[in-house]
Protein backbone atom coordinates (compact mmCIF):
# COMPACT_ATOMS: atom_id res chain seq x y z
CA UNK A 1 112.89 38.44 130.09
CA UNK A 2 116.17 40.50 130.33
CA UNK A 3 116.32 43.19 127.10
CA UNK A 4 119.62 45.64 126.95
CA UNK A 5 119.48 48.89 126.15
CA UNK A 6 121.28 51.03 123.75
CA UNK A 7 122.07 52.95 127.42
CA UNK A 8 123.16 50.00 129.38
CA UNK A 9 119.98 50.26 131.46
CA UNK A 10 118.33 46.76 131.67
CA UNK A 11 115.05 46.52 130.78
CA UNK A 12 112.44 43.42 130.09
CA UNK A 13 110.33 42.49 127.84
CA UNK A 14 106.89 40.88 128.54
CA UNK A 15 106.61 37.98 127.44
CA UNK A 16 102.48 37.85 126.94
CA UNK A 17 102.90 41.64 124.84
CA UNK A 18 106.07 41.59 123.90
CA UNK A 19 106.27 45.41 125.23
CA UNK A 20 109.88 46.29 127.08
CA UNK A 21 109.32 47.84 130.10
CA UNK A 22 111.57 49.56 132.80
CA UNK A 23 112.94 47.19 136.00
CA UNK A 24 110.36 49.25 138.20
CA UNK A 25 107.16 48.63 136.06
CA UNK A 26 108.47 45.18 135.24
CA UNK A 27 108.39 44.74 139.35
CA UNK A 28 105.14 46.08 139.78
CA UNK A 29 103.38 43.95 137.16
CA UNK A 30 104.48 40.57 138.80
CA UNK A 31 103.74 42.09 142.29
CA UNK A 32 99.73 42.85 141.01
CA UNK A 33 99.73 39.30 139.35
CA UNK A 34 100.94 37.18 142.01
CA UNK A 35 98.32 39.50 144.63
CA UNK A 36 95.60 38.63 141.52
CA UNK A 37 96.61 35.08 142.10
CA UNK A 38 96.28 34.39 145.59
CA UNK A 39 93.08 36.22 145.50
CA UNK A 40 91.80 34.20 142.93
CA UNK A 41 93.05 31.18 145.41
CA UNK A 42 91.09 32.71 148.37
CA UNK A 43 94.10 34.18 150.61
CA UNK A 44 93.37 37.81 152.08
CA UNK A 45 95.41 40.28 152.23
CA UNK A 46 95.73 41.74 155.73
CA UNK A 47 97.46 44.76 157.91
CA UNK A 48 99.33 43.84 160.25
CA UNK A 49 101.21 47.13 161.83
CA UNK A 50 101.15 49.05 158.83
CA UNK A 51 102.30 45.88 156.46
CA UNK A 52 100.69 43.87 154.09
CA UNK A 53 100.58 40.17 154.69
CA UNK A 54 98.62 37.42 153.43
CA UNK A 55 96.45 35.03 155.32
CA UNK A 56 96.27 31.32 154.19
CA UNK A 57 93.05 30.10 153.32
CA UNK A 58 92.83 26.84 155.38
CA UNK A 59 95.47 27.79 158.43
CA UNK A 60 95.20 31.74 158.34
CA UNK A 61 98.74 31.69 158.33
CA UNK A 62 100.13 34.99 157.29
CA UNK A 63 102.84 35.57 155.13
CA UNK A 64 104.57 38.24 153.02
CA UNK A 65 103.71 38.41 149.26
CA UNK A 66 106.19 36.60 147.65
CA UNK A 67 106.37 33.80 150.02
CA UNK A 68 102.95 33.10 150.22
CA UNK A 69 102.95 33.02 146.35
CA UNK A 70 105.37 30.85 146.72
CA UNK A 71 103.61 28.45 149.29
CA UNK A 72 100.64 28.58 146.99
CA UNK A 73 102.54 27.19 143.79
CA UNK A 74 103.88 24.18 145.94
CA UNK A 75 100.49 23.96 146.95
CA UNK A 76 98.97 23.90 142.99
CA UNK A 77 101.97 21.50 142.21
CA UNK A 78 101.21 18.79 145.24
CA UNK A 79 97.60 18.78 144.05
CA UNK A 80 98.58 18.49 140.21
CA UNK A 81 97.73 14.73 138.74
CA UNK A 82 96.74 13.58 142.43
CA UNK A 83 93.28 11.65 142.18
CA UNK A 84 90.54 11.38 144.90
């Protein structure tokens, strides 16, 4: 969430601490949460010439890290309320 400083500088606050954080750290906490996420969902991170991408789980698709975060919530959100 968006906080203003006394300096102009815009800063956010996190929302599970409360704490306000720089843009930067702010960045980097998301980034280690979505990777904690799709681990947690079975993708693997791989190297592909010197850059990170993330395999898919049942295709081995790669992607970047914030689209294959992103496939992975439209993935959660097909399989929400669906019974087999």
């Amino acid at each position: 969430m968006p906080v203003e400083s006394r300096l102009g500088k815009r800063r956010f606050r996190d929302p599970d601490t409360g704490r306000v954080m720089p843009g930067g750290a702010a960045l980097d906490k998301v980034e280690r949460r979505e990777e904690q996420e799709l681990e947690n969902e079975g993708w693997e991170r791989v190297e592909v010439g010197g850059e990170s991408y993330w395999s898919k789980p049942d295709s081995g698709r790669l992607y970047p890290r914030g689209s294959a975060h992103d496939v992975q919530k439209r993935t959660d959100a097909k399989g929400e309320g669906r019974i087999d």
